[in-house]
N, C-alpha and C. Protein backbone atom coordinates (compact mmCIF):
# COMPACT_ATOMS: atom_id res chain seq x y z
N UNK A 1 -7.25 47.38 28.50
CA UNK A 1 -7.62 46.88 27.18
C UNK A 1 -6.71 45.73 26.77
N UNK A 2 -5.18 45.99 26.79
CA UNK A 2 -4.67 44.76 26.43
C UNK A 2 -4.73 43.71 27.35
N UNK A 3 -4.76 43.83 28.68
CA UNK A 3 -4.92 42.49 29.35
C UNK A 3 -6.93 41.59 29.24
N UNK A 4 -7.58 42.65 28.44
CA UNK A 4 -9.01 42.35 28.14
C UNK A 4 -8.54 41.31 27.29
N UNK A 5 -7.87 42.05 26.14
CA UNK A 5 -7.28 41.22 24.59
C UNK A 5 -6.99 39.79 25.31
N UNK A 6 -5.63 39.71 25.99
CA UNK A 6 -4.74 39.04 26.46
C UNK A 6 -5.39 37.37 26.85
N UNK A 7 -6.24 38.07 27.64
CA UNK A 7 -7.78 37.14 28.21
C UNK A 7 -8.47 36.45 27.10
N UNK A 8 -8.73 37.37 25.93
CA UNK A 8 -9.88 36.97 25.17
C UNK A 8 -9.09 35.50 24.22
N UNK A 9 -8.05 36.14 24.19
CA UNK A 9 -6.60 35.22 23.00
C UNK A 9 -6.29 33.89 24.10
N UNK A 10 -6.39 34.15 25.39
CA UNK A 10 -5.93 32.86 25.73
C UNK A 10 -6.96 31.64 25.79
N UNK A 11 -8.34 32.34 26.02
CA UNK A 11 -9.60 31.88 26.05
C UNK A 11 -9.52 30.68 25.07
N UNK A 12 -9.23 31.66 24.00
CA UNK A 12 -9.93 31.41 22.86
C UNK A 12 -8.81 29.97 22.69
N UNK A 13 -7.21 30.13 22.63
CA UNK A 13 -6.71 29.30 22.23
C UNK A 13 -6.53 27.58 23.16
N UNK A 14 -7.02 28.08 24.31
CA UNK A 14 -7.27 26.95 25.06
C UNK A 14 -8.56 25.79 24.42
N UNK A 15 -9.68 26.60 24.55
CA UNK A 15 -11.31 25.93 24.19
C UNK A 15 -10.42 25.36 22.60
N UNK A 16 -9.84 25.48 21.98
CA UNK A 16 -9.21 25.18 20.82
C UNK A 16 -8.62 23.97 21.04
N UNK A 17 -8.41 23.61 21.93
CA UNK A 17 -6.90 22.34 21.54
C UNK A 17 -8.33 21.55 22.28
N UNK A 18 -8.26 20.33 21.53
CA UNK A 18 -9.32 18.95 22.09
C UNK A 18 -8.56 17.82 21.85
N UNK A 19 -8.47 17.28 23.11
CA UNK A 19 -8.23 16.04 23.41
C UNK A 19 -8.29 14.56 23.73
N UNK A 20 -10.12 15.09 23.17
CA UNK A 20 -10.56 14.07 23.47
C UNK A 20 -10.75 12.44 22.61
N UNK A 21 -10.64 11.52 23.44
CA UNK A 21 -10.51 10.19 22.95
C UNK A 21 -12.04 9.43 22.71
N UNK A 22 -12.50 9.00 21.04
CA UNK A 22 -13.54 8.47 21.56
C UNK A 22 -13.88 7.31 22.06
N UNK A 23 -15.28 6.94 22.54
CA UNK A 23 -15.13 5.73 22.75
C UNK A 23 -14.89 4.93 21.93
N UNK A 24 -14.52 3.18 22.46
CA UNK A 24 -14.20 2.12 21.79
C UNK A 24 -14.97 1.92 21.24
N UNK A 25 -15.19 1.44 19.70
CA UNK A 25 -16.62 0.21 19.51
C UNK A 25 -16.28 -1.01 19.94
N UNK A 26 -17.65 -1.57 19.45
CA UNK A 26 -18.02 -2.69 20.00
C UNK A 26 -16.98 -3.67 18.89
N UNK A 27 -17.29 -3.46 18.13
CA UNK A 27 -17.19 -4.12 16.79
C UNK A 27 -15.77 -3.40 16.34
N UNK A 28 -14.51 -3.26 17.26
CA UNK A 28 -13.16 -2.41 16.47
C UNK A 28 -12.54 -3.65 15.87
N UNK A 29 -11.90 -3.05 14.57
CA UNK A 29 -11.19 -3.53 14.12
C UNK A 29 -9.78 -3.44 14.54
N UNK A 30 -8.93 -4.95 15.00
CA UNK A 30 -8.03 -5.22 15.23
C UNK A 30 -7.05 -3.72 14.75
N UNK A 31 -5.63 -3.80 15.25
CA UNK A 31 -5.22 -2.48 14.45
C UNK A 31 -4.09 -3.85 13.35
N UNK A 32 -3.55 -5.04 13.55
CA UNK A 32 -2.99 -5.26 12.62
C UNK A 32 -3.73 -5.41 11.31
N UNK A 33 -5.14 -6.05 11.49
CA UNK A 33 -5.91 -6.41 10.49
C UNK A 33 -6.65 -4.80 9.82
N UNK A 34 -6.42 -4.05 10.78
CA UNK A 34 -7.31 -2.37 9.75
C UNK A 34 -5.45 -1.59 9.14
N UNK A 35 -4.05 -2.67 9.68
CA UNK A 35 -3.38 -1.96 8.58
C UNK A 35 -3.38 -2.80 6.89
N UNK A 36 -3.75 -4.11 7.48
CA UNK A 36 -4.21 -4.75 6.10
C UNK A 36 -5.12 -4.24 5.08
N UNK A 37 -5.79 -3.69 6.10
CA UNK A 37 -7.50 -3.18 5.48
C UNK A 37 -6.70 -2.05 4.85
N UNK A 38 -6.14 -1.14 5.56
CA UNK A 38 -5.68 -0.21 5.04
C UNK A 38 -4.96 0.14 3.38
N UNK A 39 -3.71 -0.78 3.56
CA UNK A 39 -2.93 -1.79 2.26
C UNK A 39 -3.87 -1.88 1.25
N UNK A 40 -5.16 -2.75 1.50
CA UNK A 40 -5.93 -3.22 0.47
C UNK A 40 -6.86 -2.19 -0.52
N UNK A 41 -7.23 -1.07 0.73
CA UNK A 41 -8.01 0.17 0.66
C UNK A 41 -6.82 0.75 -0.82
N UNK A 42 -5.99 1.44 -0.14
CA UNK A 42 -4.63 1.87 -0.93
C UNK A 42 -4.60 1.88 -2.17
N UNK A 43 -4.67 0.16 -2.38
CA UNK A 43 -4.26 -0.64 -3.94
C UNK A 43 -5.34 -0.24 -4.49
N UNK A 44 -7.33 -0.27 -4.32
CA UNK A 44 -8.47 -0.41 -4.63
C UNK A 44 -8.32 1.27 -5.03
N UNK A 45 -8.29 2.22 -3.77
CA UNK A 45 -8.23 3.55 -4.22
C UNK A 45 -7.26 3.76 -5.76
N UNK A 46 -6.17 2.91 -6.03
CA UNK A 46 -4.83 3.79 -7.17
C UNK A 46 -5.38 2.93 -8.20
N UNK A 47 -6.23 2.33 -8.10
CA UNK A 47 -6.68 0.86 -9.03
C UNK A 47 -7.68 1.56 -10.14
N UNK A 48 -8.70 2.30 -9.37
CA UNK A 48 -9.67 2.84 -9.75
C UNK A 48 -9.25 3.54 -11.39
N UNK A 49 -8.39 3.87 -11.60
CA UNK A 49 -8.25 4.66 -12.87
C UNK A 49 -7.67 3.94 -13.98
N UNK A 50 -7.50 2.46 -13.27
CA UNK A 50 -6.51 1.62 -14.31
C UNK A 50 -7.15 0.32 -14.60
N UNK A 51 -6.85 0.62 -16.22
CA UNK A 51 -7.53 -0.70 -17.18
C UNK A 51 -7.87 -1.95 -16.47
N UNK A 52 -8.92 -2.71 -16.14
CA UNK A 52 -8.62 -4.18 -16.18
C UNK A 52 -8.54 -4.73 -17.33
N UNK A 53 -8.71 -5.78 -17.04
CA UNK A 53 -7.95 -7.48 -18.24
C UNK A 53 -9.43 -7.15 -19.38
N UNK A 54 -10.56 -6.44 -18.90
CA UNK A 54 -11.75 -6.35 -19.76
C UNK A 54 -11.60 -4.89 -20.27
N UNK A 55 -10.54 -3.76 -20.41
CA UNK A 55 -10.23 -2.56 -20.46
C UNK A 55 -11.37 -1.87 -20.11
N UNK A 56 -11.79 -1.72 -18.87
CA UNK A 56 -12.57 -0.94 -18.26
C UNK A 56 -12.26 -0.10 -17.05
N UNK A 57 -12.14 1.52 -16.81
CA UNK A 57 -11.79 1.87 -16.08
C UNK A 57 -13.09 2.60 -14.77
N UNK A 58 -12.81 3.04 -13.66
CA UNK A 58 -13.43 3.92 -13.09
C UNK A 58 -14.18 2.84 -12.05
N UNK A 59 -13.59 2.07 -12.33
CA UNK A 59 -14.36 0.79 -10.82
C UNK A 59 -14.22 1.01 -10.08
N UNK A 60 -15.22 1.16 -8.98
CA UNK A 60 -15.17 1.00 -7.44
C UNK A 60 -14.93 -0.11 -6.92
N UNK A 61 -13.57 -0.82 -6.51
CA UNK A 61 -13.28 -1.92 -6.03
C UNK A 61 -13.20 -1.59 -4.61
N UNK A 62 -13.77 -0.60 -3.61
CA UNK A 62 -13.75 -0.87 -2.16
C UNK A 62 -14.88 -1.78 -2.11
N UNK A 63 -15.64 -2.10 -2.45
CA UNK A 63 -17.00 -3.20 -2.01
C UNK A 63 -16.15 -4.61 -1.93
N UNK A 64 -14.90 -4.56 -2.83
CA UNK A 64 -14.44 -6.08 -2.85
C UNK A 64 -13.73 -6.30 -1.63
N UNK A 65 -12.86 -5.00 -1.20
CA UNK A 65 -12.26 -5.05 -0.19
C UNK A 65 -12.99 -5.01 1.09
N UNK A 66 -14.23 -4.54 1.30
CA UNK A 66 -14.80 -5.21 2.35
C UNK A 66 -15.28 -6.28 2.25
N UNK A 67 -16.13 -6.94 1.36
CA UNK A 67 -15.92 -8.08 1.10
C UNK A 67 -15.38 -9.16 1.76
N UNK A 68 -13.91 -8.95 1.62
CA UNK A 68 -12.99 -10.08 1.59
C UNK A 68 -12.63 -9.92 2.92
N UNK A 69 -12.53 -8.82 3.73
CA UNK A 69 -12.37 -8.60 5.25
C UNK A 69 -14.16 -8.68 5.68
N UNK A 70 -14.66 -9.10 5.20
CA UNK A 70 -16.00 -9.51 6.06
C UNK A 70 -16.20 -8.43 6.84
N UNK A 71 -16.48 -6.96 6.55
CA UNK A 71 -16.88 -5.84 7.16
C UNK A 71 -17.54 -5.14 6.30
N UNK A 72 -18.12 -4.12 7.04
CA UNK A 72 -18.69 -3.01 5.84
C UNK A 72 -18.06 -2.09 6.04
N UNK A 73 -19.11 -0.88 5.42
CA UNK A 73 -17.73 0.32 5.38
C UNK A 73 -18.53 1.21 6.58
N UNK A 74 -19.26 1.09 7.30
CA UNK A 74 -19.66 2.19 8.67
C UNK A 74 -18.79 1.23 9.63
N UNK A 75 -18.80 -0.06 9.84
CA UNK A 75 -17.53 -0.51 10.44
C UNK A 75 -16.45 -0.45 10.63
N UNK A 76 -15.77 0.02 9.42
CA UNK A 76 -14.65 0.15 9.03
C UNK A 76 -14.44 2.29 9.28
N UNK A 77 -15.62 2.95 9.03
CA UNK A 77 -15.58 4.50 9.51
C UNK A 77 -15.98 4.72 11.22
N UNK A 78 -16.33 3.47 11.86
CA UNK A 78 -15.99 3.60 13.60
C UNK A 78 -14.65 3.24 13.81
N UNK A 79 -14.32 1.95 13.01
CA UNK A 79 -12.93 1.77 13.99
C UNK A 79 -11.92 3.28 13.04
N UNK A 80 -11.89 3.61 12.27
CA UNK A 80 -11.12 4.39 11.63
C UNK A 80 -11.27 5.88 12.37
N UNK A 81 -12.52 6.27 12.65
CA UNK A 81 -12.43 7.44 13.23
C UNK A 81 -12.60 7.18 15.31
N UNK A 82 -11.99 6.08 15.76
CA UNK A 82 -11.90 5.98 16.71
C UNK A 82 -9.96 6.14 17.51
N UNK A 83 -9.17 5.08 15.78
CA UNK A 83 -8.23 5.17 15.77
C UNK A 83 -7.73 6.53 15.85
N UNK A 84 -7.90 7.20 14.76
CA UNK A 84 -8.40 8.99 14.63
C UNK A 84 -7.84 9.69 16.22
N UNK A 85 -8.23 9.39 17.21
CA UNK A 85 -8.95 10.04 17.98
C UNK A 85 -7.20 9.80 19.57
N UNK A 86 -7.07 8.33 18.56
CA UNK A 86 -5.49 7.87 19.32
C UNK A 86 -4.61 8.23 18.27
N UNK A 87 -3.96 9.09 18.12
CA UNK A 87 -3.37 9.78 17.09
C UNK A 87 -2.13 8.83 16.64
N UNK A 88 -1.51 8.17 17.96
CA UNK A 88 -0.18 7.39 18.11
C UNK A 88 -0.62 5.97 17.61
N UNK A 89 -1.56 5.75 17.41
CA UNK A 89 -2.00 3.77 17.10
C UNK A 89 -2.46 4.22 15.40
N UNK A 90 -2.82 5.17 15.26
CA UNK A 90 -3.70 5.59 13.75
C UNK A 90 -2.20 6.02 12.98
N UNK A 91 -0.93 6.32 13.35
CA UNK A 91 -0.03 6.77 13.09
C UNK A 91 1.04 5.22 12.52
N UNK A 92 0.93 4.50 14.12
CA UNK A 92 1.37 3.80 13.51
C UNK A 92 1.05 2.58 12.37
N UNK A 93 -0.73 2.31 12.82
CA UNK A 93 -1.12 1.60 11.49
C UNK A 93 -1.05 1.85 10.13
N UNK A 94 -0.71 3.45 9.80
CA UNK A 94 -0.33 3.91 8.38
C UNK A 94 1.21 3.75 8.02
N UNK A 95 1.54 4.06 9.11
CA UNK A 95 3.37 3.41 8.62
C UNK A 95 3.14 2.57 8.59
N UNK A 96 2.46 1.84 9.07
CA UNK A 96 3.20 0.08 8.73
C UNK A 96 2.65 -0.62 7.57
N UNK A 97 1.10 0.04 7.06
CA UNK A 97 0.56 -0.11 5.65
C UNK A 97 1.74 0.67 4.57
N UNK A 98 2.14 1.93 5.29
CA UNK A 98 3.15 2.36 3.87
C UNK A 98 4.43 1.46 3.62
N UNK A 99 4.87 0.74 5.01
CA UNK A 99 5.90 0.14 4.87
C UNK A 99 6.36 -1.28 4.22
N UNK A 100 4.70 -1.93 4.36
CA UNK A 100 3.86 -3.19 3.78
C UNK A 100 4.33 -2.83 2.14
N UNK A 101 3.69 -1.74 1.72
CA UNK A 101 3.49 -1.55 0.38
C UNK A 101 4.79 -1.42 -0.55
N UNK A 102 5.47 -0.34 0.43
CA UNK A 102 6.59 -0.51 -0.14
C UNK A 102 7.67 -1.38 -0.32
N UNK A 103 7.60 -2.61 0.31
CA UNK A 103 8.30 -3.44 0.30
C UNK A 103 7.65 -4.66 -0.54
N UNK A 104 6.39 -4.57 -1.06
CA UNK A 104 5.68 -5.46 -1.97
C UNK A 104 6.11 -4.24 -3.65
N UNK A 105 5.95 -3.31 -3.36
CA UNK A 105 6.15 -3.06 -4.65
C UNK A 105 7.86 -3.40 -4.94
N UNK A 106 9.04 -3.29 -4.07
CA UNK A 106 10.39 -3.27 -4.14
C UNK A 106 10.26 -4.68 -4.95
N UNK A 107 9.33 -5.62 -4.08
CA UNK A 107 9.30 -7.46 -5.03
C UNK A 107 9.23 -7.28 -6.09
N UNK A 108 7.83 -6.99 -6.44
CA UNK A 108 7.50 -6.71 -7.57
C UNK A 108 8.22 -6.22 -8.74
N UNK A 109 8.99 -5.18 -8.50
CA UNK A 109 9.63 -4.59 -9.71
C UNK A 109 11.15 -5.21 -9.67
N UNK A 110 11.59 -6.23 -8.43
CA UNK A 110 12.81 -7.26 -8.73
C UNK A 110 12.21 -7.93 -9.98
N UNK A 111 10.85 -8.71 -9.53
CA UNK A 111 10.55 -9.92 -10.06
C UNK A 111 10.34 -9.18 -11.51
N UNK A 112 10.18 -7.80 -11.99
CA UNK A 112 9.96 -7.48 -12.96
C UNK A 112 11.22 -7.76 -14.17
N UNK A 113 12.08 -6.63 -13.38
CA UNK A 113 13.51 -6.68 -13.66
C UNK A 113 13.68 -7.95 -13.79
N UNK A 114 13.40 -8.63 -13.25
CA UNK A 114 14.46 -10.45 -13.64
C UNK A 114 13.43 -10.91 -15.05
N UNK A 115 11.99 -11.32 -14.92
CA UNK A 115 11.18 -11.32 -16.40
C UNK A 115 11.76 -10.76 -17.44
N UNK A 116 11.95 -8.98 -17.43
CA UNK A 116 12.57 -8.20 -18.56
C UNK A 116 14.01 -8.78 -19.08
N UNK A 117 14.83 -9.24 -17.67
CA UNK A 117 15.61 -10.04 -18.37
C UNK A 117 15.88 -11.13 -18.98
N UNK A 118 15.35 -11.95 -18.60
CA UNK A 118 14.75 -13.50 -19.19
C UNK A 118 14.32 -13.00 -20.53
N UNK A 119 13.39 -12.17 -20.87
CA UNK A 119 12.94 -11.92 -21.86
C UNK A 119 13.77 -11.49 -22.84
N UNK A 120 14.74 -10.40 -22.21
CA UNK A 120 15.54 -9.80 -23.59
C UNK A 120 16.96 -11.26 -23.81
N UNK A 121 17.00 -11.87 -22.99
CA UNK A 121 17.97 -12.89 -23.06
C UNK A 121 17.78 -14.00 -23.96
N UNK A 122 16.26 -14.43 -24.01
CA UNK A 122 15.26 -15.16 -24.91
C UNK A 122 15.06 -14.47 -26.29
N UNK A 123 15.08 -13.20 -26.01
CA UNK A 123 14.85 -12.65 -27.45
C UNK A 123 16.44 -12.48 -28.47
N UNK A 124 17.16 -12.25 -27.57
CA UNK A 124 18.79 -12.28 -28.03
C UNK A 124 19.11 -13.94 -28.68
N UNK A 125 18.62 -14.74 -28.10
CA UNK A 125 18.74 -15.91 -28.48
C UNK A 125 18.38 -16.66 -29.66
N UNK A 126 16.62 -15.77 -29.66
CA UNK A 126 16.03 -16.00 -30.82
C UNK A 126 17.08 -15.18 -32.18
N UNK A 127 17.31 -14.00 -31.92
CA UNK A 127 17.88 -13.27 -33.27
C UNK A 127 19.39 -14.26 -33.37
N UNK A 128 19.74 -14.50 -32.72
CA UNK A 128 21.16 -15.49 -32.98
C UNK A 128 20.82 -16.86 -34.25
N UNK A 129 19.80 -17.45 -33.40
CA UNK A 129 19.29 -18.14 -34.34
C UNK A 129 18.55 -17.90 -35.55
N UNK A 130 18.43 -17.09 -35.79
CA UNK A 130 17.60 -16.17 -36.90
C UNK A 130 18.98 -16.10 -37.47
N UNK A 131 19.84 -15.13 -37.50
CA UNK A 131 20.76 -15.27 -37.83
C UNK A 131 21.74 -16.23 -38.46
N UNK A 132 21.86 -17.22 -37.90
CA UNK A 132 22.60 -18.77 -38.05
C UNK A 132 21.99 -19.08 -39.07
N UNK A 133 20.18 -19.22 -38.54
CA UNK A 133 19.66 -20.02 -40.22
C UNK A 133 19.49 -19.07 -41.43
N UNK A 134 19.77 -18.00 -41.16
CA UNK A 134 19.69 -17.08 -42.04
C UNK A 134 20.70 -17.23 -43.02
N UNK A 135 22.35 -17.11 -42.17
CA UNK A 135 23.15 -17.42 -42.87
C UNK A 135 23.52 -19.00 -43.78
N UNK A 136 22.66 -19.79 -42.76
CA UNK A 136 22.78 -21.33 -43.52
C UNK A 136 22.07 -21.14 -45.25
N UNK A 137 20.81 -20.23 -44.89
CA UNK A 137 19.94 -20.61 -46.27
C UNK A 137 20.46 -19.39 -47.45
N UNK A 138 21.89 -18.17 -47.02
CA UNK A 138 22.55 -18.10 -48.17
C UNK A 138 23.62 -18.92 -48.71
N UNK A 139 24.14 -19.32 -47.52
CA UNK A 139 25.15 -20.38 -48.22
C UNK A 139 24.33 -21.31 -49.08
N UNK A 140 23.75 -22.23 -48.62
CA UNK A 140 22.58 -22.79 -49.80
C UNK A 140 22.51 -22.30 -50.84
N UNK A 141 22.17 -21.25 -50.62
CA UNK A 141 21.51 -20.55 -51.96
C UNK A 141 23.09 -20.13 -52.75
N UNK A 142 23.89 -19.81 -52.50
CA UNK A 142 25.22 -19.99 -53.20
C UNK A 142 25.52 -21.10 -53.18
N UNK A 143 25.40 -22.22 -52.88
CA UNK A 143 26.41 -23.19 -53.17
C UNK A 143 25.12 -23.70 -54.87
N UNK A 144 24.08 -23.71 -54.64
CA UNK A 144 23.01 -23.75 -55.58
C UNK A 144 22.84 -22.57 -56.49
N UNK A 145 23.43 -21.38 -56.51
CA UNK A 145 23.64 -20.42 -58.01
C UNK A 145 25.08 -21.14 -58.16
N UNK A 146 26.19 -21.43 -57.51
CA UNK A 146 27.06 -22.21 -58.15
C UNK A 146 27.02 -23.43 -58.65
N UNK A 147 26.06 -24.12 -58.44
CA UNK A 147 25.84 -25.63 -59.28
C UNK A 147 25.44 -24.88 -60.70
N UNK A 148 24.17 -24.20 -60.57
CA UNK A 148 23.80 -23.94 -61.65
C UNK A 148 24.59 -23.41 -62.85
N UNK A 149 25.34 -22.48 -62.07
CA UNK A 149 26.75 -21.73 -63.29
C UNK A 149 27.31 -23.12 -63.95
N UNK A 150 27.60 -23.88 -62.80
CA UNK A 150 28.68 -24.85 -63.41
C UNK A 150 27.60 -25.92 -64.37
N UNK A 151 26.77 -26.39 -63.98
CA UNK A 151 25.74 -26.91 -65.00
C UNK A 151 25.70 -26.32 -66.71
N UNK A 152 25.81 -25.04 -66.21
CA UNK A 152 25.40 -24.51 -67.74
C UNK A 152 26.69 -24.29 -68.54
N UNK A 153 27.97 -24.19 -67.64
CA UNK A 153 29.52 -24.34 -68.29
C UNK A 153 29.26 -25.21 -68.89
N UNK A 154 29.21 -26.26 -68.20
CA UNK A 154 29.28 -27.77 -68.91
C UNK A 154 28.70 -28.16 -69.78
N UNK A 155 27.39 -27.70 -69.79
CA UNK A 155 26.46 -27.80 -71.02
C UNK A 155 26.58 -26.94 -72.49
């Protein structure tokens, strides 16, 4: 009985593991240009829930991204589930889209950081001067309630 078991468990866990590679298409997408695709996919997928410039949310912007890579999307689901299939090339085209991204967002939030500062540096500048003429137009205004006092001494 247990070497029946033994049999049935190894059976079973062999027919289990698949290795198989599919074929190429005709039509694959490059793997540097499907980690671009990838990148672009990414931004379009996290995009979807966020305002545009017309405050409208819930857009499907993958149509733009094929689009602009001149593919469709059953093109883009052969070479993707072919890559799939090479576990080591599909592996590395996602690191190198995560690594893409992350190093565009690292820009991004420099170039942010430096704006925010420009900005609060510009705005510090403005209250200085706010300030200055602020203080110019009480002196004014005292040196002018003191004319007036002295006007009316005199008079």
């Amino acid at each position: 009985m247990k070497k029946t078991a033994f049999l049935i468990l190894t059976v079973i866990l062999c027919s289990c593991t698949s290795n198989s590679i599919l074929e190429k298409p005709k039509d694959l997408i490059p793997k540097d240009t499907m980690s671009l695709l990838v990148q672009e996919l990414m931004k379009a997928s996290s995009a979807k829930f966020i305002k545009n410039k017309n405050l409208q949310k819930n857009i499907n912007y993958m149509p733009f991204v094929y689009d602009r890579f001149n593919i469709d999307s059953s093109r883009f689901k052969r070479s993707n589930f072919y890559y799939m299939s090479t576990i080591d090339d599909y592996i590395k085209i996602y690191d190198d889209a995560k690594k893409q991204l992350e190093e565009q967002k690292t820009f991004y939030d420099l170039l942010k950081k430096e704006q925010d500062s420009l900005r609060r540096d510009s705005i510090k500048k403005v209250r200085a001067l706010k300030r200055k003429t602020d203080s110019l137009k009480q002196k004014t205004k005292i040196k002018d309630s003191i004319l007036k006092v002295d006007s009316l001494i005199i008079n």
